[in-house]
Protein backbone atom coordinates (compact mmCIF):
# COMPACT_ATOMS: atom_id res chain seq x y z
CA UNK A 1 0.00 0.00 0.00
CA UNK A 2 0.74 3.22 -0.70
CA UNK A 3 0.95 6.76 0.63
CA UNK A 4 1.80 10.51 0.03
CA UNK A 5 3.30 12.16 2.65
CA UNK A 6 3.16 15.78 3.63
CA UNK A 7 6.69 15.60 5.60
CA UNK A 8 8.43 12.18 5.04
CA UNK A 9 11.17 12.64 7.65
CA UNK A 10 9.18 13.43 10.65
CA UNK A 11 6.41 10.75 9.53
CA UNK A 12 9.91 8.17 9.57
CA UNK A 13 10.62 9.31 12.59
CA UNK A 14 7.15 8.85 14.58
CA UNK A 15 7.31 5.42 12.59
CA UNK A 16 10.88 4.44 14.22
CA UNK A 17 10.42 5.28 17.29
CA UNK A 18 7.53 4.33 19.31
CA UNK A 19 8.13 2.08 21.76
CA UNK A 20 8.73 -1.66 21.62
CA UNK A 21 6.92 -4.43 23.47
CA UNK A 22 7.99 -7.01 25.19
CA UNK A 23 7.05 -11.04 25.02
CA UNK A 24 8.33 -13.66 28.10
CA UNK A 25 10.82 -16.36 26.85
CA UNK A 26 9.58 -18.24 29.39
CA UNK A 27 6.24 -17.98 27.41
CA UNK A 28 8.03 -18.75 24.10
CA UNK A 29 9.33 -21.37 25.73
CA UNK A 30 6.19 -22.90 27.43
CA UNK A 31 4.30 -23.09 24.15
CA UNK A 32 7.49 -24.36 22.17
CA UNK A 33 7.57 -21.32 20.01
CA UNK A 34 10.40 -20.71 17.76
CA UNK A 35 9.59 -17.42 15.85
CA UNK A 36 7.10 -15.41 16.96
CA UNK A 37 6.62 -11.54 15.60
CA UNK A 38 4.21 -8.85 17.27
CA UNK A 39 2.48 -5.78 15.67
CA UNK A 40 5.51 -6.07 12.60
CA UNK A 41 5.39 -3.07 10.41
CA UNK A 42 7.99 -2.49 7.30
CA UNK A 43 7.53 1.03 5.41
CA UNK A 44 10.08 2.32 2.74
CA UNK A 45 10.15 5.76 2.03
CA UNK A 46 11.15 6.84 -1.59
CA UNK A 47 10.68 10.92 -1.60
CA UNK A 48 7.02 11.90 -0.64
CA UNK A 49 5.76 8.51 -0.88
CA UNK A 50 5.86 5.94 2.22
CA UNK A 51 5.13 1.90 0.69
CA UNK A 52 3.66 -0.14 3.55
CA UNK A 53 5.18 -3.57 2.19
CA UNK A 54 4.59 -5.20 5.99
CA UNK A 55 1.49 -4.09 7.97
CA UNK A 56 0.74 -4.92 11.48
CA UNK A 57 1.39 -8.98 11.38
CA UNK A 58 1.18 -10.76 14.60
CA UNK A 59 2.61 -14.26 13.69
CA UNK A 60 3.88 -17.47 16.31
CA UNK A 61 5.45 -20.26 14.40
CA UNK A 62 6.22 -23.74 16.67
CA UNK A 63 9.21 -25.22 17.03
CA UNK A 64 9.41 -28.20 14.33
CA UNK A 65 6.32 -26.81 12.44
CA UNK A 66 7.13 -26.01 8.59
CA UNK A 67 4.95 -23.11 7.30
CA UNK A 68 4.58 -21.71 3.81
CA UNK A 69 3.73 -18.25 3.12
CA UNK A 70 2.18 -17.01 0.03
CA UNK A 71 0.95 -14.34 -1.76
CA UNK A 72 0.58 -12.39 -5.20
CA UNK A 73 3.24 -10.23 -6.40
CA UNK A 74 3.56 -6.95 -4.08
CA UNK A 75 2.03 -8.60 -1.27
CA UNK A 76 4.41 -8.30 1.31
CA UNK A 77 5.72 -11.92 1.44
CA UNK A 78 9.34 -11.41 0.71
CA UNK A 79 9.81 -8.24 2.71
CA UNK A 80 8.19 -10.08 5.55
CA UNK A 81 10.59 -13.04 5.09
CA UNK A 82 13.87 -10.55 4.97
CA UNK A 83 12.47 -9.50 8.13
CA UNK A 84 11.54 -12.34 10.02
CA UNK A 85 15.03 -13.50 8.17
CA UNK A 86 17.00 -10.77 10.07
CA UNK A 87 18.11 -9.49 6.28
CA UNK A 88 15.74 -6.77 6.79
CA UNK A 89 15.16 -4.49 9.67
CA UNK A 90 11.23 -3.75 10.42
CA UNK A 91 9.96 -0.31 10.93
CA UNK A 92 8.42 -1.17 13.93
CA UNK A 93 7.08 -4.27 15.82
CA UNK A 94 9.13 -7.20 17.48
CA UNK A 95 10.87 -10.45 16.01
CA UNK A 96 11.73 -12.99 18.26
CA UNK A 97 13.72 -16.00 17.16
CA UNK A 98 14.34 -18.73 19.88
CA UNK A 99 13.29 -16.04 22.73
CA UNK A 100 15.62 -13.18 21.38
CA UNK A 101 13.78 -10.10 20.21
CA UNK A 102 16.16 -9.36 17.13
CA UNK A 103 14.19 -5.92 16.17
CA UNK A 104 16.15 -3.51 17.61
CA UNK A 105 19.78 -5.57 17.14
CA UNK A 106 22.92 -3.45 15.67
CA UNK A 107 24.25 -4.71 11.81
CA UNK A 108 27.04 -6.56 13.91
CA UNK A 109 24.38 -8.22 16.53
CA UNK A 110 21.73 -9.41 13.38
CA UNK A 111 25.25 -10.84 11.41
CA UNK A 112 25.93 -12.72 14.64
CA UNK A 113 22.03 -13.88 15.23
CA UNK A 114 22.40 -14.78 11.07
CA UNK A 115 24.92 -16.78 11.68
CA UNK A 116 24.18 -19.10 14.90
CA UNK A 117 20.52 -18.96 14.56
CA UNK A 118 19.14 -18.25 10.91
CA UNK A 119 19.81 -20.80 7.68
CA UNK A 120 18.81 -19.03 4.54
CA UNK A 121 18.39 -20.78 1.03
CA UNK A 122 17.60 -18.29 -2.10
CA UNK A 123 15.76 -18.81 -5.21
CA UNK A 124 18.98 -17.95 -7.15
CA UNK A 125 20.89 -20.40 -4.99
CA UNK A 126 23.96 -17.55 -3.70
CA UNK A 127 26.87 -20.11 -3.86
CA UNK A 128 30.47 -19.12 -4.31
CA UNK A 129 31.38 -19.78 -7.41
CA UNK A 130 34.78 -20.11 -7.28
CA UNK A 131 34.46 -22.60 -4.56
CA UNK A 132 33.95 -26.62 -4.40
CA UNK A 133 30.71 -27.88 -3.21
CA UNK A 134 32.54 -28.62 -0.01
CA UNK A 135 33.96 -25.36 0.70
CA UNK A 136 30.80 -23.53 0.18
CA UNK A 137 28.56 -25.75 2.90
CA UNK A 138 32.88 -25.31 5.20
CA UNK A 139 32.10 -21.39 4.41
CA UNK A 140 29.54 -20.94 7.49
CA UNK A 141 31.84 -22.63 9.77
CA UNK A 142 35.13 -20.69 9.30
CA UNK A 143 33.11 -17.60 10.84
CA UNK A 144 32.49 -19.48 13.92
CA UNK A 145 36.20 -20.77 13.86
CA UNK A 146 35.26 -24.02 14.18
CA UNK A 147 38.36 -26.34 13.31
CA UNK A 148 39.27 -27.09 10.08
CA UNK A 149 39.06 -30.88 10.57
CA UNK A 150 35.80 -30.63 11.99
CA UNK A 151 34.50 -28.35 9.34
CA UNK A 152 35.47 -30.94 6.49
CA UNK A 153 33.45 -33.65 8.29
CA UNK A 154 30.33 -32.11 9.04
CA UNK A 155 30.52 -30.51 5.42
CA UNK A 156 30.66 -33.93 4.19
CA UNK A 157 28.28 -35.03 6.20
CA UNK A 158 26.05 -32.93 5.24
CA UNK A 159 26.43 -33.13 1.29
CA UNK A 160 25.86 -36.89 2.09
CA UNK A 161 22.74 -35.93 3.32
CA UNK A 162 21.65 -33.94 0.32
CA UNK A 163 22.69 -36.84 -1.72
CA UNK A 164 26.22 -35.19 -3.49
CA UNK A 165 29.28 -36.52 -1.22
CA UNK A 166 30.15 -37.52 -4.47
CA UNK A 167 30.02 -33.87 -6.09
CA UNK A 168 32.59 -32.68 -3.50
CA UNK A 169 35.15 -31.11 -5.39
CA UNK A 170 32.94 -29.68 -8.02
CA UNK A 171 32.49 -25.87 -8.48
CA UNK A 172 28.62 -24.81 -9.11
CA UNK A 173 29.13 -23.77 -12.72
CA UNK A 174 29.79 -27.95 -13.05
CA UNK A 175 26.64 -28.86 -11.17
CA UNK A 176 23.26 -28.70 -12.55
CA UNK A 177 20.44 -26.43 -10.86
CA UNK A 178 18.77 -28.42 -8.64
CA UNK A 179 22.45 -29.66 -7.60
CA UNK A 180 23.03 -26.72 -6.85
CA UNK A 181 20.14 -25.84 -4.72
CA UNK A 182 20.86 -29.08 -2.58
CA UNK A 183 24.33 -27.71 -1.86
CA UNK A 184 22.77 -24.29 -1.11
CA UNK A 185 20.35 -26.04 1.94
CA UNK A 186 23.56 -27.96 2.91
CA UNK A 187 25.32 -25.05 3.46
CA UNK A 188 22.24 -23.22 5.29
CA UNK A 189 22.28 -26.31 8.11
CA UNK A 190 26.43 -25.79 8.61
CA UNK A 191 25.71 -23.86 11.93
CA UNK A 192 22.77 -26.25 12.74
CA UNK A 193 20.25 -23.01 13.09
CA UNK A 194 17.12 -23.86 14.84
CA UNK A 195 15.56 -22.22 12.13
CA UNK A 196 15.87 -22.26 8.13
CA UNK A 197 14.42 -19.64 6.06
CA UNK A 198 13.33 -20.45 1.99
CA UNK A 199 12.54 -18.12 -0.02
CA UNK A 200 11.38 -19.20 -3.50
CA UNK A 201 13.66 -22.46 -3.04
CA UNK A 202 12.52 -23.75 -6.09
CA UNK A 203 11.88 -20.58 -8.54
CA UNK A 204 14.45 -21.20 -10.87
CA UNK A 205 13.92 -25.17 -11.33
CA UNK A 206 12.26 -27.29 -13.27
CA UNK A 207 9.47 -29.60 -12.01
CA UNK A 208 11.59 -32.41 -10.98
CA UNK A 209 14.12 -30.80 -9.68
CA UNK A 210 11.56 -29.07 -7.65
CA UNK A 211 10.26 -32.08 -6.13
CA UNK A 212 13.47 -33.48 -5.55
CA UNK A 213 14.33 -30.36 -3.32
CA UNK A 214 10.70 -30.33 -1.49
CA UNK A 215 11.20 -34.24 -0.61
CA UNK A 216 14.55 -32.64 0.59
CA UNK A 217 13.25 -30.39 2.81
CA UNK A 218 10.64 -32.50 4.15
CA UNK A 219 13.11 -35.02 5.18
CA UNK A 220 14.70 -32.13 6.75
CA UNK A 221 11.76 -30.56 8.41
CA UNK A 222 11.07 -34.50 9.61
CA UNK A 223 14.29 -34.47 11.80
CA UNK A 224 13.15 -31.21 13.90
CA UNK A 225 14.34 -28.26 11.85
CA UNK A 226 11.54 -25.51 11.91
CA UNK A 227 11.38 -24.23 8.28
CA UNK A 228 9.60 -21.40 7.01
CA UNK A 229 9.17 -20.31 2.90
CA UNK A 230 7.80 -18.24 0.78
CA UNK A 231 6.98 -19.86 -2.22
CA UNK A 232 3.88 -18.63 -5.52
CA UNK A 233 3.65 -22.77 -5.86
CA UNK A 234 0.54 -24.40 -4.11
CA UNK A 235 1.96 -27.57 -4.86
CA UNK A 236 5.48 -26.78 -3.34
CA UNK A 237 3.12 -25.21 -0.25
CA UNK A 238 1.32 -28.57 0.07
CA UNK A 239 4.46 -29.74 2.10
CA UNK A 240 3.80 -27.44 4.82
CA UNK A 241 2.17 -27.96 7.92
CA UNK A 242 0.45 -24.34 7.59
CA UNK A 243 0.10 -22.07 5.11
CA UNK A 244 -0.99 -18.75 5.36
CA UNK A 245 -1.69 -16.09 2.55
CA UNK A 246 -0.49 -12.59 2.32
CA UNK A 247 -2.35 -9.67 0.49
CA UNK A 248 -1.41 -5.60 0.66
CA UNK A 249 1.08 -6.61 3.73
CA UNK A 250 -1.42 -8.10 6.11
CA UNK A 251 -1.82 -11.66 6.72
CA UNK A 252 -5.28 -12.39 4.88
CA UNK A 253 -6.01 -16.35 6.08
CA UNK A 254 -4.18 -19.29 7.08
CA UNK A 255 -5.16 -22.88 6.03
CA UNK A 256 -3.85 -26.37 7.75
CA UNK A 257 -2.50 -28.66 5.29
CA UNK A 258 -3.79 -32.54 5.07
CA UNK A 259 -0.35 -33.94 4.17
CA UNK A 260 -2.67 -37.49 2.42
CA UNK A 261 -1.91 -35.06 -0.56
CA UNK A 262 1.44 -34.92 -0.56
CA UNK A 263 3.18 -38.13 -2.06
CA UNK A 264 5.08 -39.88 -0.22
């Protein structure tokens, strides 16, 4: 949605600063919630013009529980994601990820949070590209200084899990798309985050590449890792436990999913 504004930098300012709430950990914790946001608001100002992308969303999302979130185009699913995702900062509200509130975190705080707490797999897959499978899914590691030993293990590990132990020492331009996309969620469960953010994991593949990835995932989300996407798919969304629907930043309905539809 959008708006005209008669002074945009005092109107950003009311916006930034009213106060913050507050939620109990000890809550979170009680009702095994993971993620939970409160009153989230994300407004970008271009000029006179103020585009509510994010509008009021009160969301809890349970430990374990894989939720889709969809949408139309300029609905406010992606900007909500780069929020909840810690890549974005919300104009007002709370975000709290395992019992943190990371809203009002400094750059160097939300890199640390992105890096213990938050996996994050892109449509357009992000890898390194002058890097072996191996060292992309190490990469996460060396910023925790985890030993190099160590890091080679669990990197292998973890490809053997995605099914490409055997791609290794292959750089991306040598591994087909949906290889590609494997090594990308490999690489997104190096720090073992409690949480692991999708956005549009299978845009840019073909259909059975796509499923091969969503059977991926669900194996994943099977073990315990919360996972939450955004994805324009229904079929892709059928994986979920819960899917809810965006329109004009607000969260318009959720539905439960009868996973009898999904193959097995």
């Amino acid at each position: 949605m959008v708006f005209k504004m008669d002074n945009p930098s005092s109107t950003m300012l009311d916006i930034t600063n009213i106060e913050r709430g507050t939620v109990s950990i000890e809550e979170m914790k009680e009702n095994s919630v993971i993620l939970k946001t409160v009153n989230l608001h994300k407004t970008y100002i271009s000029g006179p013009l103020a585009v509510q992308a994010v509008r009021g969303i009160d969301l809890e999302v349970k430990n374990g529980e894989f939720l889709a979130i969809m949408g139309p185009s300029g609905s406010g699913k992606s900007t909500f994601l780069n929020c909840l995702s810690a890549i974005d900062t919300p104009t007002m509200g709370d975000i709290f990820i395992d019992g943190q509130n990371i809203a009002a975190l400094t750059d160097n705080q939300l890199a640390d949070i992105r890096l213990r707490k938050i996996g994050l797999v892109f449509q357009t897959f992000q890898l390194f590209e002058l890097l072996t499978a191996l060292e992309n899914v190490e990469m996460p590691m060396t910023f925790l200084k985890i030993p190099k030993k160590e890091r080679k293990e669990r990197a292998l590990e973890l490809l053997r899990m995605v099914g490409l132990e055997a791609r290794a020492q292959h750089i991306p331009s040598e591994l087909s798309g949906g290889e590609q996309q494997r090594i990308a969620v490999a690489r997104a469960l190096a720090n073992d985050p409690p949480v692991l953010f999708l956005d549009e994991p299978t845009g840019d593949l073909d259909s059975k590449n796509s499923q091969k990835i969503m059977e991926l995932l669900k194996s994943i989300h099977e073990k315990g890792v919360t996972l939450v996407m955004v994805t324009h798919d229904p079929e892709m969304a059928a994986y979920a436990d819960r899917v809810i629907n965006m329109l004009d930043g607000k969260i318009l309905n959720e539905e439960i999913n009868n996973k009898t539809d999904v193959n097995k």
